[in-house]
N, C-alpha and C. Protein backbone atom coordinates (compact mmCIF):
# COMPACT_ATOMS: atom_id res chain seq x y z
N UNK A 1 109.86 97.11 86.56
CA UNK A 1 108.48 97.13 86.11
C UNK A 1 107.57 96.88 87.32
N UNK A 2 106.50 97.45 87.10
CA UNK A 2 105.43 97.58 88.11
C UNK A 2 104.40 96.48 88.30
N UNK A 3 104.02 95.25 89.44
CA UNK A 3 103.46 94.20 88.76
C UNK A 3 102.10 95.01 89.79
N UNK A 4 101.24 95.77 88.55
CA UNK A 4 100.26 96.37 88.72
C UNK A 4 98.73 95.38 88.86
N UNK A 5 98.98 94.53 88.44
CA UNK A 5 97.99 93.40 89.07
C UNK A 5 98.14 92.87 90.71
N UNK A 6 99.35 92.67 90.75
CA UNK A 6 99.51 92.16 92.38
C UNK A 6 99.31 93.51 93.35
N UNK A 7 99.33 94.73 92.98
CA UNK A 7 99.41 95.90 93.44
C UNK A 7 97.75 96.39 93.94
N UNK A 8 97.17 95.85 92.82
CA UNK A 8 95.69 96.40 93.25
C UNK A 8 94.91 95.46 93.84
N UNK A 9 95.45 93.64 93.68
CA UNK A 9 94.91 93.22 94.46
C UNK A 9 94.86 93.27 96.11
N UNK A 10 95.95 93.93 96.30
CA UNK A 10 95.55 94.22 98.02
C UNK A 10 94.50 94.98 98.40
N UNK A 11 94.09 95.69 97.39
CA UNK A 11 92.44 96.67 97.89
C UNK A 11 91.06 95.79 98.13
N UNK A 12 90.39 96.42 98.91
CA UNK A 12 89.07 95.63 98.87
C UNK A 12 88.22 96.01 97.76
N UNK A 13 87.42 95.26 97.05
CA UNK A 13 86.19 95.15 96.29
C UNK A 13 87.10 96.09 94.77
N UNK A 14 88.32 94.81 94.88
CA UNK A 14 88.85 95.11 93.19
C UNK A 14 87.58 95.51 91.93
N UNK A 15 86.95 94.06 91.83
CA UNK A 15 85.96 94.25 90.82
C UNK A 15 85.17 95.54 90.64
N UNK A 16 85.29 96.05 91.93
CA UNK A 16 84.18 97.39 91.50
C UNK A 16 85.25 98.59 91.14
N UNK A 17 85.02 99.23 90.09
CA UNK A 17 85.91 100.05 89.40
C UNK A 17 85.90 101.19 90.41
N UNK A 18 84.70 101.98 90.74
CA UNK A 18 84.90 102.70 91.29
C UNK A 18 85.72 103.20 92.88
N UNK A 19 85.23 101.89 93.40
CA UNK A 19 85.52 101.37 94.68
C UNK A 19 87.30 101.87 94.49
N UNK A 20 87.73 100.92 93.74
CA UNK A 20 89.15 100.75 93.21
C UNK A 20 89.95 101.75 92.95
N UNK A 21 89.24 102.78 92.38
CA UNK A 21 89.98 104.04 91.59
C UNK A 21 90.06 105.03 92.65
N UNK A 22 89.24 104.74 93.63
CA UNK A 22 88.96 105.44 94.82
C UNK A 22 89.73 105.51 95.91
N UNK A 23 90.63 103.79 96.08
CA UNK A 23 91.53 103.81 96.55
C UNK A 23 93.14 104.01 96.68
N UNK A 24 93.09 103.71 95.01
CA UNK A 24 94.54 103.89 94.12
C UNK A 24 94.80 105.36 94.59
N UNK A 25 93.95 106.30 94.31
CA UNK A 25 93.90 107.96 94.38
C UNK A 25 93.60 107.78 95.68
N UNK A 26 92.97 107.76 96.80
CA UNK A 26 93.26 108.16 98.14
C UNK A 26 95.01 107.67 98.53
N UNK A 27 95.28 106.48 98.15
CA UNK A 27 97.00 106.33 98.30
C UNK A 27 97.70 106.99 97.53
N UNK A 28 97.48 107.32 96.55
CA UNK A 28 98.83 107.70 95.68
C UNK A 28 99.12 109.61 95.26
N UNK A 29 97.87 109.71 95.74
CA UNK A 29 97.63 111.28 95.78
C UNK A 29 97.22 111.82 96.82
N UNK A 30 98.30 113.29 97.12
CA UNK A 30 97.66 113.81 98.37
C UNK A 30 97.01 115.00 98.01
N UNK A 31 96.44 115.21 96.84
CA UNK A 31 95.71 116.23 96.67
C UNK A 31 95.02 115.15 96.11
N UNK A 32 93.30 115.16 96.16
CA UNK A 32 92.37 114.14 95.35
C UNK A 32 92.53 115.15 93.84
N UNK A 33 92.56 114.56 93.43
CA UNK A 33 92.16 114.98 91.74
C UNK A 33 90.80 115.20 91.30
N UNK A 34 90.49 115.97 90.53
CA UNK A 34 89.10 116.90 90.31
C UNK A 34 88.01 115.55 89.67
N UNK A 35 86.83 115.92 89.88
CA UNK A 35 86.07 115.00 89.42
C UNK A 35 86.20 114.89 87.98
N UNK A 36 86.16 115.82 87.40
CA UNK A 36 86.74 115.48 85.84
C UNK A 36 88.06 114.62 85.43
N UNK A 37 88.87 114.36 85.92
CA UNK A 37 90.05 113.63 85.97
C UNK A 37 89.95 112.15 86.34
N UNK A 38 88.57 112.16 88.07
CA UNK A 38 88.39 111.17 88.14
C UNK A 38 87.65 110.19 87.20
N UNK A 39 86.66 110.57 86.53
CA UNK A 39 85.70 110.49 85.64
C UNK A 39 86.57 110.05 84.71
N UNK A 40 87.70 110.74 84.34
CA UNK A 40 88.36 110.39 82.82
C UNK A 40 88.88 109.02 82.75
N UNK A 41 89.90 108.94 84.43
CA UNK A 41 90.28 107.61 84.97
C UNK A 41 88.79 106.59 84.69
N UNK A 42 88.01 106.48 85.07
CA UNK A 42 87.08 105.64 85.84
C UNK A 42 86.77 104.78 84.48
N UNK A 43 86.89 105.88 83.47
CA UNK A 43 86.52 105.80 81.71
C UNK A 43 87.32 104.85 81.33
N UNK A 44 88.54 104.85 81.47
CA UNK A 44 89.64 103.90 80.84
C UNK A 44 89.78 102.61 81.53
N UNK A 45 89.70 102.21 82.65
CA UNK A 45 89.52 101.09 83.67
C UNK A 45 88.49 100.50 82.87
N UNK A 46 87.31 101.18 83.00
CA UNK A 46 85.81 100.75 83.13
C UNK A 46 84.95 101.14 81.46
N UNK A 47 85.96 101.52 80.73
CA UNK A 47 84.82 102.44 79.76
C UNK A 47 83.63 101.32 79.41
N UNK A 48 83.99 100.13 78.96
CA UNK A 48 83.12 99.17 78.30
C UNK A 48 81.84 98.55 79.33
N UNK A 49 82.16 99.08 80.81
CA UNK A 49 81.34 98.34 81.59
C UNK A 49 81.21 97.22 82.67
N UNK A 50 82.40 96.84 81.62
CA UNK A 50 82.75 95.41 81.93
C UNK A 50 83.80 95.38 82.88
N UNK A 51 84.58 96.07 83.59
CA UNK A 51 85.97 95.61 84.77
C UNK A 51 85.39 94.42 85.73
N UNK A 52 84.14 94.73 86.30
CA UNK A 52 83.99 93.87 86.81
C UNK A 52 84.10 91.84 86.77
N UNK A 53 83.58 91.93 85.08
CA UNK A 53 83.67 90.55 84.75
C UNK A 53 84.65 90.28 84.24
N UNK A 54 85.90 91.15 83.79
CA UNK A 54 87.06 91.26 83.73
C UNK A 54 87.70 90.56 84.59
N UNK A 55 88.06 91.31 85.48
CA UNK A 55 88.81 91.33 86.63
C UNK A 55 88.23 89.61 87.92
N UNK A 56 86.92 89.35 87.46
CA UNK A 56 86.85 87.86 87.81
C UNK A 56 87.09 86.61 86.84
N UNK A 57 86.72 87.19 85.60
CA UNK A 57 87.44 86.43 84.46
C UNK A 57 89.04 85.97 84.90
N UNK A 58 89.62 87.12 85.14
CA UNK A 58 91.14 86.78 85.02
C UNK A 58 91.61 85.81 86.54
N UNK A 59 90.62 86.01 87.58
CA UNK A 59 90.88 85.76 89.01
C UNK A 59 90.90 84.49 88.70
N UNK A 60 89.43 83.56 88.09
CA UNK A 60 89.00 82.26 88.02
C UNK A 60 90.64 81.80 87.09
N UNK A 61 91.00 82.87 86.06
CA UNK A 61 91.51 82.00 85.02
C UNK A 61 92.91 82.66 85.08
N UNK A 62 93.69 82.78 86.20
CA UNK A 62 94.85 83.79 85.97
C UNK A 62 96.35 83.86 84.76
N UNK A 63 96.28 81.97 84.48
CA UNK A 63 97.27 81.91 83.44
C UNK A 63 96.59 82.15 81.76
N UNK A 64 95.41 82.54 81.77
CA UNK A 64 95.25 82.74 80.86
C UNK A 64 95.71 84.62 80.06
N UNK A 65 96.33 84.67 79.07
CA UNK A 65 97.46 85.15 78.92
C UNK A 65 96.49 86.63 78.29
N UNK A 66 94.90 85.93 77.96
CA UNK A 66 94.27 87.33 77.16
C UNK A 66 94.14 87.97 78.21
N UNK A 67 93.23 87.35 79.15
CA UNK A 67 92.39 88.11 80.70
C UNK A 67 93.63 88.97 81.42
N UNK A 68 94.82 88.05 81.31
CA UNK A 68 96.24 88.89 81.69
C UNK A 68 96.16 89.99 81.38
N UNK A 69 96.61 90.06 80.19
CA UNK A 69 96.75 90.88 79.35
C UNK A 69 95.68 92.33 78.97
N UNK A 70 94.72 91.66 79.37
CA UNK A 70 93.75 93.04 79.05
C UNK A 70 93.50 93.72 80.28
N UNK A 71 93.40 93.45 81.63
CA UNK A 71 93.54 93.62 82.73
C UNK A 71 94.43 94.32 83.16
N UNK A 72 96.12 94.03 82.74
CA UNK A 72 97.36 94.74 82.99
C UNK A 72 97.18 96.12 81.99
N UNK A 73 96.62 96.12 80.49
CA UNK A 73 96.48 97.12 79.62
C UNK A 73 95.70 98.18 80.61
N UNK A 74 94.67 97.88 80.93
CA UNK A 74 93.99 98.56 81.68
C UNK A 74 94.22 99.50 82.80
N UNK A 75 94.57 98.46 83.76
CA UNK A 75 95.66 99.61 84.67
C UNK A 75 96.71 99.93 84.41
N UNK A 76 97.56 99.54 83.32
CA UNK A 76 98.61 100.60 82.83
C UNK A 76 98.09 102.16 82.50
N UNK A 77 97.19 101.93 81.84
CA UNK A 77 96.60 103.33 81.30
C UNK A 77 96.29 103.83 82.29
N UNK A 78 95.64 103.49 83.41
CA UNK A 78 95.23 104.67 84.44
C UNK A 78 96.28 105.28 85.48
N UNK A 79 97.92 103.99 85.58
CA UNK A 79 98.54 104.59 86.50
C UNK A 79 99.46 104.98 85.61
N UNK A 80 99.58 105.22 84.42
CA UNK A 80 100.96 106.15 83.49
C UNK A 80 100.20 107.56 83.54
N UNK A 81 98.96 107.48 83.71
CA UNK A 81 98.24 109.21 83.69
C UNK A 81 98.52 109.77 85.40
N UNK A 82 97.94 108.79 86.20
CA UNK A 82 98.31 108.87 87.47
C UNK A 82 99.46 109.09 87.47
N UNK A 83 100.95 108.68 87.18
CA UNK A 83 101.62 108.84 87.41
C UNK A 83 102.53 110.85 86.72
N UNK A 84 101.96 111.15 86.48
CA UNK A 84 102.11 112.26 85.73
C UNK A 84 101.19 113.23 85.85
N UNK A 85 100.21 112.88 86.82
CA UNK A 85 99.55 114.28 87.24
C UNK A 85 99.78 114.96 88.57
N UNK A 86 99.89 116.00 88.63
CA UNK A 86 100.32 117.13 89.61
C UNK A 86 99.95 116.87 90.66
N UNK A 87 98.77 115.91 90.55
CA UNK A 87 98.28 115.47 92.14
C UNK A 87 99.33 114.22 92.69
N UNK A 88 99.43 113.62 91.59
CA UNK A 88 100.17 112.14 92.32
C UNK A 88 102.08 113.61 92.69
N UNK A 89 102.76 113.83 92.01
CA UNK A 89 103.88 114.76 91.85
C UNK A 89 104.04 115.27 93.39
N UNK A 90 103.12 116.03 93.89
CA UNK A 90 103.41 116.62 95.36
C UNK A 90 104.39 116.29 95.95
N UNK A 91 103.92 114.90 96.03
CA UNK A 91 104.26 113.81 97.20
C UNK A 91 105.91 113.57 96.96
């Protein structure tokens, strides 16, 4: 299993979704993926608005098991799509 929290914290400026999604896809894809794709990603991370206070929610409070938990949901969904599109595949 993938510990997809410890994974994205090595990027700079986690909290900002975009920042983030920007870097996951410059590493993990060597073709960038179309802005519609990115957009779709950016949606599921971020749809509510909120990653940002998320993702410091869980920092301040890491054993807490919801902030865990909704945080890991989150980037599961964007790297099981990532992981299955033709851009991440090339490589």
């Amino acid at each position: 299993m993938i510990d997809f929290v410890n994974f994205v914290s090595k990027f700079p400026s986690v909290e900002n979704s975009k920042k983030l999604l920007a870097g996951i896809l410059d590493l993990l894809c060597i073709i960038q993926p179309g802005a519609s794709k990115t957009v779709y990603l950016e949606s599921l991370l971020d749809g509510d608005g909120k990653w940002n206070e998320l993702w410091k929610q869980y920092q301040a409070h890491p054993n807490n098991e919801d902030f865990k938990m909704m945080v890991i949901n989150r980037l599961r969904k964007i790297f099981d799509i990532i992981f299955i599109m033709p851009e991440y595949q090339v490589m």
